[in-house]
Protein backbone atom coordinates (compact mmCIF):
# COMPACT_ATOMS: atom_id res chain seq x y z
CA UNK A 1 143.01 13.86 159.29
CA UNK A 2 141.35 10.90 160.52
CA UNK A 3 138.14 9.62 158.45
CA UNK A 4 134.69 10.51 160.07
CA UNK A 5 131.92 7.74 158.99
CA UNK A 6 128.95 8.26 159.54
CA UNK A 7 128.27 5.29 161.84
CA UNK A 8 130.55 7.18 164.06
CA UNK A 9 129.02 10.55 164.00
CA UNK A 10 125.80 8.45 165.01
CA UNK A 11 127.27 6.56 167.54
CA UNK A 12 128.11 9.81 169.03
CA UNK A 13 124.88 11.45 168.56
CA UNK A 14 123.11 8.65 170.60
CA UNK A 15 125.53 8.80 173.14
CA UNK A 16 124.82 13.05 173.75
CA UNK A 17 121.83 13.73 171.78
CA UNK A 18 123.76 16.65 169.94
CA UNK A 19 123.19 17.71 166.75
CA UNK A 20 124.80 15.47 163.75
CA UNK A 21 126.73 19.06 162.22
CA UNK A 22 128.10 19.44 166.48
CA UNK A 23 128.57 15.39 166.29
CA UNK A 24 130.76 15.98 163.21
CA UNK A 25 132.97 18.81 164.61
CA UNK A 26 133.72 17.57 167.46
CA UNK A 27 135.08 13.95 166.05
CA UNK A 28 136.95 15.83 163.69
CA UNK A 29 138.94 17.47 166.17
CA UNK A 30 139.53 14.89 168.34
CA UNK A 31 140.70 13.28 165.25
CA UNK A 32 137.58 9.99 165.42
CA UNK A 33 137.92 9.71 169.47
CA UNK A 34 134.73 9.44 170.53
CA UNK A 35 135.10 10.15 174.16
CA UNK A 36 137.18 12.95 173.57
CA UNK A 37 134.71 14.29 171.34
CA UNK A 38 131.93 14.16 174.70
CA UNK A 39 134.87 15.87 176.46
CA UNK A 40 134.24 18.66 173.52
CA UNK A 41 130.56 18.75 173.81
CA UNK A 42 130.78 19.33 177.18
CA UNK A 43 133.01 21.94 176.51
CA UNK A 44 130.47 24.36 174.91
CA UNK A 45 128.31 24.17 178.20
CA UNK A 46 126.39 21.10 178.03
CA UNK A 47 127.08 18.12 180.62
CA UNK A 48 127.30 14.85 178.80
CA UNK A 49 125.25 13.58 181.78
CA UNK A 50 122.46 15.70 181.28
CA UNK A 51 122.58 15.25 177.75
CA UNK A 52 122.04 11.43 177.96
CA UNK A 53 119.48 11.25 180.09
CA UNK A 54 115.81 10.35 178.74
CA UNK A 55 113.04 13.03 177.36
CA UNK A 56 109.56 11.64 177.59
CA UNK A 57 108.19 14.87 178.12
CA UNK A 58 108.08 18.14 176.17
CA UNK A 59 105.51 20.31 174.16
CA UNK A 60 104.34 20.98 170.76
CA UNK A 61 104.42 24.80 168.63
CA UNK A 62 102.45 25.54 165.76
CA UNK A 63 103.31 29.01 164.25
CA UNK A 64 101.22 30.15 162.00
CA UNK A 65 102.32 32.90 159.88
CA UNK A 66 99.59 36.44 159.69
CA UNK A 67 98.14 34.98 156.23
CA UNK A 68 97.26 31.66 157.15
CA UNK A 69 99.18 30.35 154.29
CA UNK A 70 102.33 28.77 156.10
CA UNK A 71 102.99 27.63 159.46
CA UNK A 72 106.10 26.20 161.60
CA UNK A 73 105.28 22.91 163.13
CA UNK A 74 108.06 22.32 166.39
CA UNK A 75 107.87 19.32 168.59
CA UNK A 76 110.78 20.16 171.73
CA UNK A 77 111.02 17.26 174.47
CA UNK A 78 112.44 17.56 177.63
CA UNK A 79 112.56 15.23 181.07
CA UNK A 80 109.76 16.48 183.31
CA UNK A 81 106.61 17.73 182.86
CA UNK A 82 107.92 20.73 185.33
CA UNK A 83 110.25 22.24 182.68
CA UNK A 84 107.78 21.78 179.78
CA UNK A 85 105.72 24.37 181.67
CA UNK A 86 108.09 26.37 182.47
CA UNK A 87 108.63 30.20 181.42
CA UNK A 88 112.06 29.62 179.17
CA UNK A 89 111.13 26.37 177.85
CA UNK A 90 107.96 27.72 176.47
CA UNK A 91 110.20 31.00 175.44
CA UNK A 92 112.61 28.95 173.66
CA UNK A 93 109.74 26.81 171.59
CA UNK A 94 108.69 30.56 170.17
CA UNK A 95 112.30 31.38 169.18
CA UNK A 96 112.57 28.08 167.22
CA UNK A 97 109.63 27.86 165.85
CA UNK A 98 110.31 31.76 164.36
CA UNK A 99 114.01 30.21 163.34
CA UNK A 100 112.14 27.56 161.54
CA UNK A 101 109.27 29.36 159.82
CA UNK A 102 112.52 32.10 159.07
CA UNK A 103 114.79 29.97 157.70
CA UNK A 104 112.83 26.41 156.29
CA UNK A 105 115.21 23.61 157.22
CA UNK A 106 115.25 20.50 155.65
CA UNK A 107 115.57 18.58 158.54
CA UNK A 108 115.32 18.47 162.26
CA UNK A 109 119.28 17.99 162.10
CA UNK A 110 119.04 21.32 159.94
CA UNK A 111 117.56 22.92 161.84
CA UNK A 112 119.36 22.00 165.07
CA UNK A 113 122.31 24.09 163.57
CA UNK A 114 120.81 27.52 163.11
CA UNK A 115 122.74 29.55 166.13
CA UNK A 116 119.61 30.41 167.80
CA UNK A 117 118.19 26.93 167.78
CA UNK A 118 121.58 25.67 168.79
CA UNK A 119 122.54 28.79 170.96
CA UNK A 120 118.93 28.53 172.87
CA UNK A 121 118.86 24.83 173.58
CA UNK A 122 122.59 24.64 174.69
CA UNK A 123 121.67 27.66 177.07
CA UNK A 124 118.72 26.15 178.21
CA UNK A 125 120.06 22.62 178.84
CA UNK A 126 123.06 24.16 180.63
CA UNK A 127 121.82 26.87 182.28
CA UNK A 128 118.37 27.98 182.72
CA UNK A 129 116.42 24.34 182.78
CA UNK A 130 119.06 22.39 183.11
CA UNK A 131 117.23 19.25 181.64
CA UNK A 132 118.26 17.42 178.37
CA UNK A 133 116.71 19.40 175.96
CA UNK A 134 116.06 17.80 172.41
CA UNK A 135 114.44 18.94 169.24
CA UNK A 136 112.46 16.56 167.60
CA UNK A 137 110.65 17.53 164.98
CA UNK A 138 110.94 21.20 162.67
CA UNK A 139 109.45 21.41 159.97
CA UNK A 140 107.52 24.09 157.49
CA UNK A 141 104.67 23.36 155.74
CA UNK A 142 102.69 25.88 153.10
CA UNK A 143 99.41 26.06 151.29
CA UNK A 144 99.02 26.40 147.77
CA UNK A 145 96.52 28.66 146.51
CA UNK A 146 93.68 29.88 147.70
CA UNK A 147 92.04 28.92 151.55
CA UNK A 148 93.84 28.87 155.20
CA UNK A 149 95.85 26.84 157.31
CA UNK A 150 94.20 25.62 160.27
CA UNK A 151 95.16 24.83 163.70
CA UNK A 152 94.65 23.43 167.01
CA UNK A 153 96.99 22.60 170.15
CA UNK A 154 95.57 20.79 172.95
CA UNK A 155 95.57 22.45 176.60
CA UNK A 156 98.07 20.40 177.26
CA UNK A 157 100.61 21.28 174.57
CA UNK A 158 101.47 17.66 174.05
CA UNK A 159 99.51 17.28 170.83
CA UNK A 160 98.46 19.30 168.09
CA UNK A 161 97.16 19.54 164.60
CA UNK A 162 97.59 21.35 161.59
CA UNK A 163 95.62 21.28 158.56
CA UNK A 164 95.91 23.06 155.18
CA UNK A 165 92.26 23.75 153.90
CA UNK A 166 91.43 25.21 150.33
CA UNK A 167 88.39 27.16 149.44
CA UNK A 168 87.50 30.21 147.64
CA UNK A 169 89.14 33.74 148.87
CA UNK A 170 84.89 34.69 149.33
CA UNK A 171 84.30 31.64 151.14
CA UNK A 172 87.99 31.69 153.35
CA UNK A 173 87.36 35.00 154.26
CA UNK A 174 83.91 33.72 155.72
CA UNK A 175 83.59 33.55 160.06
CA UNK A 176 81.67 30.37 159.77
CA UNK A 177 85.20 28.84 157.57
CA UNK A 178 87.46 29.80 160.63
CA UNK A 179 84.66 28.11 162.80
CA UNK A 180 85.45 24.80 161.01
CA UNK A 181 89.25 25.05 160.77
CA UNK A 182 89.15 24.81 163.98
CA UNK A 183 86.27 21.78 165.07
CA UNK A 184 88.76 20.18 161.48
CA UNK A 185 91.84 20.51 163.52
CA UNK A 186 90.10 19.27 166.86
CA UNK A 187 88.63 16.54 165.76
CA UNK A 188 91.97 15.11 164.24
CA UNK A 189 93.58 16.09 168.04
CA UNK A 190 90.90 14.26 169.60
CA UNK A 191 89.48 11.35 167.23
CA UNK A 192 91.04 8.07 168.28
CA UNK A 193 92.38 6.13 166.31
CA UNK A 194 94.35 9.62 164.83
CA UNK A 195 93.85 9.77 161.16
CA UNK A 196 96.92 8.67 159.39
CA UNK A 197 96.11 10.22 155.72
CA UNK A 198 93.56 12.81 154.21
CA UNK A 199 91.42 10.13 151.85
CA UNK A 200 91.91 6.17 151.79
CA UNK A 201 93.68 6.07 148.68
CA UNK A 202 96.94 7.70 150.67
CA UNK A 203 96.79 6.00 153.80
CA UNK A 204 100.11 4.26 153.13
CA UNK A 205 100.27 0.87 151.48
CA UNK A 206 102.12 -0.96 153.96
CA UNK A 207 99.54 -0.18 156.70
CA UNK A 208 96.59 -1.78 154.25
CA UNK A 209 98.65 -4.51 153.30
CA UNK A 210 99.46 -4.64 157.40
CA UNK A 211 95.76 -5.01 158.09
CA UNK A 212 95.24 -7.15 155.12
CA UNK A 213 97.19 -10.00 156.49
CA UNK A 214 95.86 -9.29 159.99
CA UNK A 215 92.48 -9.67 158.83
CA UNK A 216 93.62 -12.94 156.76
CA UNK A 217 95.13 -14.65 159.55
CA UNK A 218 92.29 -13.62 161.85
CA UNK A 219 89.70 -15.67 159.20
CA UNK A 220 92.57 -18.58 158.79
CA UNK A 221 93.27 -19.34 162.86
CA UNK A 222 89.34 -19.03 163.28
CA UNK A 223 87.89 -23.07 162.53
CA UNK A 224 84.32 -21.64 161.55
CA UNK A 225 85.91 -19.41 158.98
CA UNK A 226 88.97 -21.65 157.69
CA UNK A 227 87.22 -23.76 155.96
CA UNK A 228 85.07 -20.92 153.65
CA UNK A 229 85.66 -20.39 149.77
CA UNK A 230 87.83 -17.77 149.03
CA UNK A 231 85.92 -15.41 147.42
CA UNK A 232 83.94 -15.56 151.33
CA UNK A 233 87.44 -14.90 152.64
CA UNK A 234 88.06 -12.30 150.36
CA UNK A 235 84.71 -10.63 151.21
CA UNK A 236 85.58 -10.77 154.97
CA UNK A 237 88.77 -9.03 154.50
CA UNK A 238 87.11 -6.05 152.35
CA UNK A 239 84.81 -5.43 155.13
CA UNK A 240 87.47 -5.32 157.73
CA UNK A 241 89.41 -3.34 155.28
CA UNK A 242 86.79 -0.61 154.66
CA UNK A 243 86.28 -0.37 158.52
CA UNK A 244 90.32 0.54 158.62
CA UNK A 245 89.64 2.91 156.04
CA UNK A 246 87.11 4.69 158.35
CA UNK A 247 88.94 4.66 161.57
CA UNK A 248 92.15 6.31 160.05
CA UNK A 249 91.60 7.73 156.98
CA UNK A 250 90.40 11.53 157.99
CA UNK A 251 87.53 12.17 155.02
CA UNK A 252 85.93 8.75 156.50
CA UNK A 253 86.08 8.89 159.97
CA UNK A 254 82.96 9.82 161.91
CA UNK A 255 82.73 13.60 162.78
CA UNK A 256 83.64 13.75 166.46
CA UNK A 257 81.25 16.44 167.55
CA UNK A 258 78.22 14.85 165.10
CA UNK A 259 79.48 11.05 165.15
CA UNK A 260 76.14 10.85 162.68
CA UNK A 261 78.04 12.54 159.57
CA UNK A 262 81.41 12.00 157.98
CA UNK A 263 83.95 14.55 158.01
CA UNK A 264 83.55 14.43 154.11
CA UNK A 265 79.96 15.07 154.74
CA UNK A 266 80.58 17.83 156.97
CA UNK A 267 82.83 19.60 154.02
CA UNK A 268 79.95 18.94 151.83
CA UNK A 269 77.34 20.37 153.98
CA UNK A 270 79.50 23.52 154.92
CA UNK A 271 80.72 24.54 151.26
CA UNK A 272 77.10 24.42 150.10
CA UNK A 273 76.20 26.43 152.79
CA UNK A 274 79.17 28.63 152.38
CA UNK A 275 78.70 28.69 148.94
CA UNK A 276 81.81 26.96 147.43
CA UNK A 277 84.23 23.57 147.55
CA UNK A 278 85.66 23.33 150.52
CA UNK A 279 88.74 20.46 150.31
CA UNK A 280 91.32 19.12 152.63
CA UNK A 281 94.95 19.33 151.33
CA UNK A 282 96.83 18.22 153.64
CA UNK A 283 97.51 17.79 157.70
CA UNK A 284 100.06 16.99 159.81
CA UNK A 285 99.49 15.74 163.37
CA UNK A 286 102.16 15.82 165.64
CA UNK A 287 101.75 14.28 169.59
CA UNK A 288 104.93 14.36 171.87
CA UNK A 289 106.55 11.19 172.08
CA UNK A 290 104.23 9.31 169.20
């Protein structure tokens, strides 16, 4: 039996857009022959054509399981606008996004072969859209003790936000907590730039180092600034740094419905209202195509 690297299984994969388990197969019997293995793909009802062609469009599911405490986040593209709206696309978002909360894959590839992931999408490509499908994103996310999950999909379906939450069972179970879930998950839909991490101290080091030099060269290439002691420079860059900090890191950035308070402020000002900490634990923002 022929050896299947995986630089082959790849090459395949961006030449169809199947699955990497599917990829896999089908090289192994056709013995390593990649067009063969196409041939095989097509086989099971999917037209190599189709499955090449590109997906800019597509729409996001967030399925939130009944007690708030896990939720299945699914990003599906397509090629038109027209089939992201349409009745089986929409169908076929639910039934993965139930196969995902169901059965917690690892990975998108993962999750690509559970048979009705793989069953709907080939179905869909090949018969009732008859668009390249493609799943890119499944994942499941969970909150850890006590609070709710929040979340938020824009009208469009093209972006949407979820956000773990934790508070008290007294103050989760409040009305007014729900209320804020939900202006928490809008304003991270609508608040450009998007937040990248909860707090500053996660927002990923090679984005601060990123901005860092940015900021460094900005002061160096500038003839009134060039010429200033370091410790000036050094100033300069902190101040452009905290600004970063504001603009992506969620707990800084300005509340989008009251740009005059923080969204830390605002979880300050509703748990002492609500009576009890209210924290941010996590979120994931997911926007087709980003």
């Amino acid at each position: 039996m022929a050896t299947i690297s995986a630089a082959l299984v790849k090459q395949l994969r961006d030449k169809t857009g199947a699955g990497m388990g599917a990829c896999k197969k089908a090289l192994v019997e056709t013995e390593g022959d990649v067009e063969a293995a196409v041939l095989v793909l097509r086989s099971k009802g999917v037209k190599a054509e189709t499955l090449t062609r590109a997906t800019a469009e597509g729409a996001i599911k967030l399925d939130l399981a009944d007690d708030g405490k896990s939720i299945a986040i699914v990003e599906l593209r397509c090629e038109t606008d027209f089939a992201a709206r349409n009745e089986h696309f929409v169908a076929l978002l639910d039934t993965i996004a139930k196969a995902v909360h169901e059965s917690d894959p690892k990975s998108v590839d993962e999750a690509k072969e559970i048979a009705a992931v793989k069953d709907g999408i080939q179905d869909a490509a090949a018969v009732k859209i008859r668009e390249n499908i493609q799943l890119y994103t499944a994942s499941l996310r969970r909150l850890e003790g006590e609070g709710k999950i929040g979340t938020y999909v824009h009208h469009n379906g093209k972006v949407g936000v979820a956000m773990g939450v934790t508070a008290s069972a007294d103050v989760a179970g409040k009305p007014e907590f729900d209320a804020l879930l939900k202006d928490l998950c809008m304003h991270a839909t609508a608040h450009q730039p998007n937040p990248v991490a909860v707090d500053k101290d996660s927002v990923p080091s090679d984005l601060v180092e990123r901005e860092r030099q940015i900021a460094l060269k900005t002061i160096d290439e500038d003839p009134k600034m060039a010429a200033k002691p370091d410790e000036i420079k050094q100033k300069m860059v902190d101040g452009k740094l905290r600004k970063f900090f504001e603009e992506r890191a969620l707990l800084e950035q300005k509340f989008v419905k009251d740009p005059n308070k923080s969204v830390k402020d605002l979880l300050a000002a509703t748990g002492k209202e609500l009576g009890g900490e209210i924290s941010i634990a996590w979120f994931v923002r997911q926007e087709v195509g980003a």
